[in-house]
C-alpha atoms as a PDB file:
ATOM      1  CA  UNK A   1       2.173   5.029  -7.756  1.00  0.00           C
ATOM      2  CA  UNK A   2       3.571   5.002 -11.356  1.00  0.00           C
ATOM      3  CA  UNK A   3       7.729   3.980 -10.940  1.00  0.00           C
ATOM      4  CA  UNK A   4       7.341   3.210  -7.658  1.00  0.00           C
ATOM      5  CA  UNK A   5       4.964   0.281  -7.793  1.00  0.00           C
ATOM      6  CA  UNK A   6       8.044  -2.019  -8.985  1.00  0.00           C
ATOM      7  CA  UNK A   7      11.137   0.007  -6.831  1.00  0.00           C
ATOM      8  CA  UNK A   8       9.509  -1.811  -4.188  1.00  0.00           C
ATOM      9  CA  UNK A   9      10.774  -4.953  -5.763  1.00  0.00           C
ATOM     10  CA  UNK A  10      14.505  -3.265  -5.610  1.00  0.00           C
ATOM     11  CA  UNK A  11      13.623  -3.216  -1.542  1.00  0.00           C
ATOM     12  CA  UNK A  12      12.771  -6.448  -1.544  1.00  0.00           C
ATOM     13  CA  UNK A  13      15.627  -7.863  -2.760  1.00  0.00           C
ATOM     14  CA  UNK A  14      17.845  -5.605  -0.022  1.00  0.00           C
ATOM     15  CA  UNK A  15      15.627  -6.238   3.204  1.00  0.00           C
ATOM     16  CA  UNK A  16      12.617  -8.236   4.226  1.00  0.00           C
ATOM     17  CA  UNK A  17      10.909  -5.046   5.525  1.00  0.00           C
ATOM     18  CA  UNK A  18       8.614  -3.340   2.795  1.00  0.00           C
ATOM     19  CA  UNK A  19       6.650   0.175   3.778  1.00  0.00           C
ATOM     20  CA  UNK A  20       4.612   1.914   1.157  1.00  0.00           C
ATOM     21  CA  UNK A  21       3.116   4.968   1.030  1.00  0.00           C
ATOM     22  CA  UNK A  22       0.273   6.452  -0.733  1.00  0.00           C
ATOM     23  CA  UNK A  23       0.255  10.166  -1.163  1.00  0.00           C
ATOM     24  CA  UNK A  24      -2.950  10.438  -2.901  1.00  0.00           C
ATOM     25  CA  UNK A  25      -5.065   8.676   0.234  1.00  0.00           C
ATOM     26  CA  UNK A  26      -4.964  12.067   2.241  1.00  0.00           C
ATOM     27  CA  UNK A  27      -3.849  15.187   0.872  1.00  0.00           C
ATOM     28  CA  UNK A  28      -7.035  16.061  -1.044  1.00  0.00           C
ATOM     29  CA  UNK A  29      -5.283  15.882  -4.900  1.00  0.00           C
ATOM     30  CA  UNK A  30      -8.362  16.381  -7.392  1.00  0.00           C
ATOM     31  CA  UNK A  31      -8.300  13.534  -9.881  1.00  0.00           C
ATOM     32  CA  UNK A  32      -5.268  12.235  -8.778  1.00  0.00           C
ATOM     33  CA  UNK A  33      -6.064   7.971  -8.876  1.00  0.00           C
ATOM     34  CA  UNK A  34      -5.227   6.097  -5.996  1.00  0.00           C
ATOM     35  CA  UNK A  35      -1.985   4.290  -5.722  1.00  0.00           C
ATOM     36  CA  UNK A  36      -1.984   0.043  -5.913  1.00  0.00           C
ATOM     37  CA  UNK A  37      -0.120   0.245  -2.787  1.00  0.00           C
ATOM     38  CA  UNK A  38      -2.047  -2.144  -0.823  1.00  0.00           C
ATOM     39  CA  UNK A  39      -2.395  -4.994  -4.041  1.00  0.00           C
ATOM     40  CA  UNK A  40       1.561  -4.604  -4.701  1.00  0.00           C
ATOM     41  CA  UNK A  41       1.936  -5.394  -1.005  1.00  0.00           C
ATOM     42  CA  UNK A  42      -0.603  -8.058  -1.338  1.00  0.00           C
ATOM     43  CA  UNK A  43       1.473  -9.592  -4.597  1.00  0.00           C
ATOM     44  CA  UNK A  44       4.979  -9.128  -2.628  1.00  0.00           C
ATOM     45  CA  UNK A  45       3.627 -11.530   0.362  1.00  0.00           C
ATOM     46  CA  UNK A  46       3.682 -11.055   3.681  1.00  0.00           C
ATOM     47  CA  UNK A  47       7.518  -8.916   4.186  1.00  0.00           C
ATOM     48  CA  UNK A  48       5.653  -6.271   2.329  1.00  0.00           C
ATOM     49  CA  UNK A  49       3.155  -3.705   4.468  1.00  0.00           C
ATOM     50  CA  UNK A  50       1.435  -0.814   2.644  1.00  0.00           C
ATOM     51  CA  UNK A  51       0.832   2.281   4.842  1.00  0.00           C
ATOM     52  CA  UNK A  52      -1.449   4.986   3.698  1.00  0.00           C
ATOM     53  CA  UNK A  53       0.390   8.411   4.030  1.00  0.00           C
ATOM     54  CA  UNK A  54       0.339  11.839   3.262  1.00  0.00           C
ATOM     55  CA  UNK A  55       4.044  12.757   2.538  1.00  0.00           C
ATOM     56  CA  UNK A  56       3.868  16.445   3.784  1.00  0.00           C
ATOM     57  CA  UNK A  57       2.468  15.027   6.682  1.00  0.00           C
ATOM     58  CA  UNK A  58       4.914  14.509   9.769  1.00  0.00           C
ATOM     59  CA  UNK A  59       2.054  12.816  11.781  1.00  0.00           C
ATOM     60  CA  UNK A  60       1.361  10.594   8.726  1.00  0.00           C
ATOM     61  CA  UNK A  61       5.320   9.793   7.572  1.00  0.00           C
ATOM     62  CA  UNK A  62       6.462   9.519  11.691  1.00  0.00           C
ATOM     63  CA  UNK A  63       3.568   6.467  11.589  1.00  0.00           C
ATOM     64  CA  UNK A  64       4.898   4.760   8.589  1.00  0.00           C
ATOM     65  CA  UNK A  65       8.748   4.930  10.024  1.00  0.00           C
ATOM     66  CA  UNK A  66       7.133   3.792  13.217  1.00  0.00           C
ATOM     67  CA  UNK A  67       5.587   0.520  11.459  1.00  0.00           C
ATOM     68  CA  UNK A  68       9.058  -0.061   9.531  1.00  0.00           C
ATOM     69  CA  UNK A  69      11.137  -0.019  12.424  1.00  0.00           C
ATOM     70  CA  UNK A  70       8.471  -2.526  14.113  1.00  0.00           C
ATOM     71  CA  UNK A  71       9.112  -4.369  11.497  1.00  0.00           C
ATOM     72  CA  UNK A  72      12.662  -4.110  11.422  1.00  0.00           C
ATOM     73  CA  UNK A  73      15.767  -2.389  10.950  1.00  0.00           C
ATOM     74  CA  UNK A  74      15.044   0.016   8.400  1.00  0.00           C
ATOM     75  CA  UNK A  75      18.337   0.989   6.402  1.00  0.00           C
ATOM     76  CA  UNK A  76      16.387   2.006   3.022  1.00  0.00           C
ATOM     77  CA  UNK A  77      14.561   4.581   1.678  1.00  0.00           C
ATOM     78  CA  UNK A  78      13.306   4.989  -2.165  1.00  0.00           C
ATOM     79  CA  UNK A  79      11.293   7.944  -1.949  1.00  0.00           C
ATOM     80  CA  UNK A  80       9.275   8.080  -5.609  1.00  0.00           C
ATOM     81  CA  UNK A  81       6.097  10.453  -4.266  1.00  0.00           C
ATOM     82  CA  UNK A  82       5.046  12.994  -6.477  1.00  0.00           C
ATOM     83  CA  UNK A  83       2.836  15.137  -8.375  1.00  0.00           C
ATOM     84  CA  UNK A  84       3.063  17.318 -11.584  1.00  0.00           C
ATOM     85  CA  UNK A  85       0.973  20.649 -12.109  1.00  0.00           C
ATOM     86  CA  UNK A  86       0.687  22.999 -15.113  1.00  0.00           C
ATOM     87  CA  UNK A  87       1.314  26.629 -14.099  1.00  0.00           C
ATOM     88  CA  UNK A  88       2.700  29.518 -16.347  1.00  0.00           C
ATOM     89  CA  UNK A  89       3.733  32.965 -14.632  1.00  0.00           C
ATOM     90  CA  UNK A  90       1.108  34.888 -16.668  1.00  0.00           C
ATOM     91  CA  UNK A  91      -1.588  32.491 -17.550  1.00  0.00           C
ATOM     92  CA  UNK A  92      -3.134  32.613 -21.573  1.00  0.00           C
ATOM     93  CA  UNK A  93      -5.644  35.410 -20.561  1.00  0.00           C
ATOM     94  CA  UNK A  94      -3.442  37.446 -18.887  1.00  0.00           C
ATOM     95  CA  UNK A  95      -3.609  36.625 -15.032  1.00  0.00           C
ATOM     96  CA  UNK A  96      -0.940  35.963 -13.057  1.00  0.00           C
ATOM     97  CA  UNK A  97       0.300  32.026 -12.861  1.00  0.00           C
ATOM     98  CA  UNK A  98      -1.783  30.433  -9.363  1.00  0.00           C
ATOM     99  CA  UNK A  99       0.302  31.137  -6.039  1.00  0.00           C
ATOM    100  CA  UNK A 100      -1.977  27.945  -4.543  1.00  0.00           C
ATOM    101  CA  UNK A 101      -1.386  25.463  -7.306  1.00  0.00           C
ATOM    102  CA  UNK A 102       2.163  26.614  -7.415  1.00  0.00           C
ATOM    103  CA  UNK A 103       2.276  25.905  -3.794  1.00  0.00           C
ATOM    104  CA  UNK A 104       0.225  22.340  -3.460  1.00  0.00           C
ATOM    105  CA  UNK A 105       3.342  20.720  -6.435  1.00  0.00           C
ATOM    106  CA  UNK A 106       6.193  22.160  -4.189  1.00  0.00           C
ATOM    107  CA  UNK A 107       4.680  21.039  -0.736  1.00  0.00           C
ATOM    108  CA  UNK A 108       4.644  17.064  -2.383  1.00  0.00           C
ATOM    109  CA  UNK A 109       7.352  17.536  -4.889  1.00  0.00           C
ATOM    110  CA  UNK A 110       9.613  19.444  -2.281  1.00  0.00           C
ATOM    111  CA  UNK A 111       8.876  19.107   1.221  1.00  0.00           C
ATOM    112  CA  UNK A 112       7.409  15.868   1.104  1.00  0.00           C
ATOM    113  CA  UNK A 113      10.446  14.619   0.112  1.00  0.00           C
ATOM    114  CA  UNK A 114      12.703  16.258   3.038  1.00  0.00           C
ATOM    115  CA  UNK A 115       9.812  15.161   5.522  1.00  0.00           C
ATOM    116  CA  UNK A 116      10.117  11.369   3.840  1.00  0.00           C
ATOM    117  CA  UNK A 117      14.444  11.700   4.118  1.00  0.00           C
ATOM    118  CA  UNK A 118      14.524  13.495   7.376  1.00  0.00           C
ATOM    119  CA  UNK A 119      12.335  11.113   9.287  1.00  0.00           C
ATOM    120  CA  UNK A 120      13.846   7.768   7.931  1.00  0.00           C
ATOM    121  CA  UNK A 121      17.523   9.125   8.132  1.00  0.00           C
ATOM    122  CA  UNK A 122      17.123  10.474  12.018  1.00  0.00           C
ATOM    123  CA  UNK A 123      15.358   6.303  12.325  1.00  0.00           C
ATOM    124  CA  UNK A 124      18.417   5.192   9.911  1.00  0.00           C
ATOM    125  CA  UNK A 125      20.992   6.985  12.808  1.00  0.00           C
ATOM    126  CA  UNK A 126      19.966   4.685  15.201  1.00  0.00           C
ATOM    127  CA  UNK A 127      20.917   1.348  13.649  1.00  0.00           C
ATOM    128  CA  UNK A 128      24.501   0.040  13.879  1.00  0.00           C
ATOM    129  CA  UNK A 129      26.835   0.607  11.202  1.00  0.00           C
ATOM    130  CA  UNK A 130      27.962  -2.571   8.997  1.00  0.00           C
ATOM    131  CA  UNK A 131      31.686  -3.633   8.412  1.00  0.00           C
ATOM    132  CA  UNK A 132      32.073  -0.362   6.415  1.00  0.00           C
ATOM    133  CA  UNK A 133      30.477   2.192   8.505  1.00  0.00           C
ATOM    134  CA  UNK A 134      27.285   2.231   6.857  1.00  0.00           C
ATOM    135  CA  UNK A 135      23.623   2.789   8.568  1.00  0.00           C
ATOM    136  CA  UNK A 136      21.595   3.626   5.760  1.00  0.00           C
ATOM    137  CA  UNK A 137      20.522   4.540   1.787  1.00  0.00           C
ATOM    138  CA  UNK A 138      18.100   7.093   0.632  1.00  0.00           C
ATOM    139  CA  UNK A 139      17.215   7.540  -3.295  1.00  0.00           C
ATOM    140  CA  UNK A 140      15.154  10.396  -3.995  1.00  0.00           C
ATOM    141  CA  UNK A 141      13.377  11.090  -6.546  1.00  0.00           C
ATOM    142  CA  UNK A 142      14.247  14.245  -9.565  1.00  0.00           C
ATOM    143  CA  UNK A 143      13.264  14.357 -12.910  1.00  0.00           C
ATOM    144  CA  UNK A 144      15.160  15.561 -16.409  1.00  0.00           C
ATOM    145  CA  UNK A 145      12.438  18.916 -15.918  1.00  0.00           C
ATOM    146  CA  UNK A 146      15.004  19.963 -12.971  1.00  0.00           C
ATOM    147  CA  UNK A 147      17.646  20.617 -16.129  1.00  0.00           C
ATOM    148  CA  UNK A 148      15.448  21.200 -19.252  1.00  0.00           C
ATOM    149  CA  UNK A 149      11.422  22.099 -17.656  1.00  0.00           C
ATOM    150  CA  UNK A 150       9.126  23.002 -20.363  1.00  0.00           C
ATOM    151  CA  UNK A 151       6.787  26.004 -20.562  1.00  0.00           C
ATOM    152  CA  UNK A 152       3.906  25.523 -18.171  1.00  0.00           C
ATOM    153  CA  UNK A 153       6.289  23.111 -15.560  1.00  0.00           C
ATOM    154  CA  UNK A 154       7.190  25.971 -13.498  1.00  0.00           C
ATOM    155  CA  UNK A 155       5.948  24.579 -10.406  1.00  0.00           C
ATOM    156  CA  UNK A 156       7.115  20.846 -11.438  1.00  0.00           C
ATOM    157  CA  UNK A 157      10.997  21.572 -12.238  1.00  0.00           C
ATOM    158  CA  UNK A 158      11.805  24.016  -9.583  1.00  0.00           C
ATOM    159  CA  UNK A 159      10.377  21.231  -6.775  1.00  0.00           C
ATOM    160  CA  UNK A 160      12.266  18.713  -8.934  1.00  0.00           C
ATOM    161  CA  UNK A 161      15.405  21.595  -9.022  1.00  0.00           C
ATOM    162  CA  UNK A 162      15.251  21.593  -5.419  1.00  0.00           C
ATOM    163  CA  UNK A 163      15.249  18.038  -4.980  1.00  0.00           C
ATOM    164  CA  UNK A 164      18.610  18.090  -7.099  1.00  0.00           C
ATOM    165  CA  UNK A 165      19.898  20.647  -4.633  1.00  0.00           C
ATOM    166  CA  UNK A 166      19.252  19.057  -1.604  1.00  0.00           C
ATOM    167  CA  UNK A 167      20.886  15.807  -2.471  1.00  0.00           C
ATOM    168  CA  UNK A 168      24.261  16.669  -2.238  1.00  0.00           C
ATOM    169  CA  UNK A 169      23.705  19.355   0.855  1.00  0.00           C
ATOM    170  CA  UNK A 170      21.828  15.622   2.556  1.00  0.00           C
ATOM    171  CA  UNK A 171      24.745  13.661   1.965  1.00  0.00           C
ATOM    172  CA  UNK A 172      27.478  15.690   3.305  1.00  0.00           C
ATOM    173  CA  UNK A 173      25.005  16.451   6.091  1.00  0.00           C
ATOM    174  CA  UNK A 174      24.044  13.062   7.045  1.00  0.00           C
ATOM    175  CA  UNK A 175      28.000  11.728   5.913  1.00  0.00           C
ATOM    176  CA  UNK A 176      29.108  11.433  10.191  1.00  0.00           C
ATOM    177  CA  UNK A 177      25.993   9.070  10.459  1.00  0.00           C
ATOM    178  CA  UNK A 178      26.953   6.603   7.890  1.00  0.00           C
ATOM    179  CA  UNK A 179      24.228   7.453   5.870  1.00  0.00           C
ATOM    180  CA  UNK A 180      24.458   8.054   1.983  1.00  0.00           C
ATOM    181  CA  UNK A 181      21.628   9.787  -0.224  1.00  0.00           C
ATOM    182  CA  UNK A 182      21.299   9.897  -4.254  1.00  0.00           C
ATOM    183  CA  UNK A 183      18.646  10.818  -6.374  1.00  0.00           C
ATOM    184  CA  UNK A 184      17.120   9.307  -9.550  1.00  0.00           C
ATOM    185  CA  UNK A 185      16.527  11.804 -12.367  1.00  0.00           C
ATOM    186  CA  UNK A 186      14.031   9.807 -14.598  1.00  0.00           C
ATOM    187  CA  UNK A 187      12.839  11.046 -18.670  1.00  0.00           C
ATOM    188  CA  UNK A 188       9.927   9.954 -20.130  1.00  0.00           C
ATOM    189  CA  UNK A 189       8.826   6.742 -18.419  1.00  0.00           C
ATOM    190  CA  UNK A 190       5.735   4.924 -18.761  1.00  0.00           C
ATOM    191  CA  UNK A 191       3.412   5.720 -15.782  1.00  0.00           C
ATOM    192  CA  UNK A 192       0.195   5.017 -15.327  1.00  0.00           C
ATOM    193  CA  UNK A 193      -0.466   8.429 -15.753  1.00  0.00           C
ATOM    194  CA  UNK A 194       0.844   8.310 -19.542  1.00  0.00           C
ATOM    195  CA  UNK A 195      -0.907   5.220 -19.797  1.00  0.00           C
ATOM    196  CA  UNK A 196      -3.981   6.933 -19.826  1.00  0.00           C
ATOM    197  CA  UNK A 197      -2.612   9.078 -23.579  1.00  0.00           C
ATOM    198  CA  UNK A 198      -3.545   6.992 -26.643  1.00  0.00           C
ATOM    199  CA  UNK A 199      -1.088   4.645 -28.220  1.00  0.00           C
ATOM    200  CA  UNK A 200       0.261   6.672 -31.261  1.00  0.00           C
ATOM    201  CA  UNK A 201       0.656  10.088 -28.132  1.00  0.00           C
ATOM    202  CA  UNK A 202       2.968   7.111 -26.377  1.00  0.00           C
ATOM    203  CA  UNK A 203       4.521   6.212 -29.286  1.00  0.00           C
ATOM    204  CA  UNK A 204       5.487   9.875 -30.651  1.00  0.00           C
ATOM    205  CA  UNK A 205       6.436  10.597 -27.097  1.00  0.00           C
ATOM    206  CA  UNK A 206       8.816   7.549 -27.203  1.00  0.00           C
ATOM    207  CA  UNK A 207      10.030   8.441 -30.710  1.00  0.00           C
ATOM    208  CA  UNK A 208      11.859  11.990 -28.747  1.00  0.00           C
ATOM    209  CA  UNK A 209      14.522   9.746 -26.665  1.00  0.00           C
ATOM    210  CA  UNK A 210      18.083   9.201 -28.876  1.00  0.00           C
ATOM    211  CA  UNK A 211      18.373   5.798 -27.512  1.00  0.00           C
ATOM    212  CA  UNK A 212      16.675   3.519 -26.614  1.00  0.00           C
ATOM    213  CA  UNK A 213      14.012   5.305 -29.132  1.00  0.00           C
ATOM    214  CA  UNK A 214      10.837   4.511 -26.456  1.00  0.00           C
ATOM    215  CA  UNK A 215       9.645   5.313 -23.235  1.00  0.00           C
ATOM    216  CA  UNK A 216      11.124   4.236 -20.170  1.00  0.00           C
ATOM    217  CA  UNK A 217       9.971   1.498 -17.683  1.00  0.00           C
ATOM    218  CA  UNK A 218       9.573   0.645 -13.942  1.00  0.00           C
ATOM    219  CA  UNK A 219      12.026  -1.951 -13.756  1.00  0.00           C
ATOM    220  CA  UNK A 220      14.652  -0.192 -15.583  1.00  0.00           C
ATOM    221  CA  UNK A 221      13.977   2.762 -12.425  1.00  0.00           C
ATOM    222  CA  UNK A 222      14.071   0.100  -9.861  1.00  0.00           C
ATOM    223  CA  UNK A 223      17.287  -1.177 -11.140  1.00  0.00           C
ATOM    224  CA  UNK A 224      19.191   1.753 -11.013  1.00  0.00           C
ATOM    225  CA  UNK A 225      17.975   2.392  -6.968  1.00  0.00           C
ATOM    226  CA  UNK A 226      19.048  -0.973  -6.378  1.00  0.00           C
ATOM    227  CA  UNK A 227      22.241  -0.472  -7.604  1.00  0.00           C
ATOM    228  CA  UNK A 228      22.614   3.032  -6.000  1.00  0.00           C
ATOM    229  CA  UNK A 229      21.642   1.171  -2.989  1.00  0.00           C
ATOM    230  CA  UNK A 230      24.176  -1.778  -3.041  1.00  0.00           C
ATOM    231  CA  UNK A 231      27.413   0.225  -4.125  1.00  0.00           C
ATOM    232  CA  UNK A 232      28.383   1.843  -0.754  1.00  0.00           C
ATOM    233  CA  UNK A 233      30.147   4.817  -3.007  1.00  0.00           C
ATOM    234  CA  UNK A 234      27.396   6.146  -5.264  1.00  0.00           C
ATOM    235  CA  UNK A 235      26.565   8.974  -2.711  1.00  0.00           C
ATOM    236  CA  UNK A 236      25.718  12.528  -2.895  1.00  0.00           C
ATOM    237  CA  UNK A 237      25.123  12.967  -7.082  1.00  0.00           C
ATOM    238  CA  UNK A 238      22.184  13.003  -9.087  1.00  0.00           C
ATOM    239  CA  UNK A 239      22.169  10.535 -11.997  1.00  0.00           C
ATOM    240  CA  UNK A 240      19.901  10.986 -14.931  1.00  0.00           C
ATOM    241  CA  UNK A 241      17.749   7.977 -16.657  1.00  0.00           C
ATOM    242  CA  UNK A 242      17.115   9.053 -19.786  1.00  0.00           C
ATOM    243  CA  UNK A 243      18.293   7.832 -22.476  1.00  0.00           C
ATOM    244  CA  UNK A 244      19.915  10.660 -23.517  1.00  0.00           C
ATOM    245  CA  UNK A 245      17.171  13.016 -23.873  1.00  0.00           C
ATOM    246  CA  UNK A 246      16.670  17.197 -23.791  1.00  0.00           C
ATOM    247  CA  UNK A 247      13.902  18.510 -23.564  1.00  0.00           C
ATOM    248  CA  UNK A 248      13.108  20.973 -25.754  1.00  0.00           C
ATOM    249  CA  UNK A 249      10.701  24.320 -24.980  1.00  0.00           C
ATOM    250  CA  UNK A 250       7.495  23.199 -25.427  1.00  0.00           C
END
């Protein structure tokens, strides 16, 4: 789950009511490791549930809103879900760049997250608004690749692009239901996924941000949503965590 196995910990500071989500457990990713969802649950106690999902999935995502509001009154929504994809428009030999791989990092990237907000803000619509008119807070997901994507990332930063796009568009639309949305546009952060690179890869990698001069971490992601989420007018804008970094071409 990568930043999201801690953002959890920004939920459960805001509401007792914890639903996770594991896109990996059924949309068929090759290679793609499956989430700790159910042993971050486990370690939160028992006002954390962990719900097996495929994000593109409205059966799937209409089950896990359906457990939250069992739960509770759902009024949060950190949507971190995500995959990346290499993809160039004419690949090294020639061919043109994979319409299919193109397609399976914008159905997660993109659509899963407009399945993820659409679902929990029409559940968020139903709850009464607090002393300030408020029903609900969504933080999506973006990434710096939306601004600066490298070569190969087509697929990645125009499904991160469009989740820039969307978030102001969501919170004017969803504005007369009390309901604000902003999105998180991380840098390099240290995932499991980069995990995986050895130590001195990390370490140049960490070496490209002005300042702090290292990668990113969980906490510092989870921080930021629960701030988003606690000041009532942070809505509608896109807010980079980067440390100042641009990516450069390649």
């Amino acid at each position: 789950m990568g930043i999201g196995d801690q953002v959890e910990c920004a939920r459960h500071v805001l509401c007792a009511l914890q639903i996770e989500c594991d896109v990996h457990a059924r949309a068929g990713l090759e290679a793609a490791p499956r989430s700790r969802g159910a042993a971050v649950a486990d370690e939160l106690g028992p006002a954390a549930s962990f719900v097996p999902a495929d994000v593109t999935s409205e059966a799937d995502m209409t089950a896990v809103f359906d457990a939250a509001t069992q739960r509770g009154t759902l009024r949060v929504l950190v949507h971190c879900a995500g995959r990346g994809g290499a993809v160039r428009l004419i690949e090294k030999d020639g061919s043109p760049g994979s319409l299919q791989a193109y397609e399976e990092v914008v159905r997660v990237n993109l659509i899963g997250t407009f399945n993820a907000l659409r679902l929990a803000a029409a559940a968020m619509a139903r709850n009464p608004p607090n002393a300030g008119g408020e029903r609900g807070a969504c933080v999506l997901t973006a990434s710096v690749a939306a601004y600066e994507g490298q070569i190969g990332q087509v697929p990645y930063a125009s499904s991160k692009a469009g989740v820039v796009g969307m978030t102001l568009v969501a919170a004017r639309d969803l504005a007369s239901k009390g309901i604000r949305v902003c999105t998180i546009a991380p840098g390099l952060f240290d995932t499991p996924l980069l995990a995986r690179l050895p130590e001195e890869i990390r370490d140049s990698l960490g070496k490209m941000v002005p300042f702090p001069p290292r990668l990113g971490v969980a906490d510092e992601f989870a921080s930021l949503a629960l701030h988003i989420l606690e000041n009532p007018m942070l809505n509608g804008e896109t807010i980079r965590l980067d440390g100042a970094i641009r990516m450069q071409p390649r």
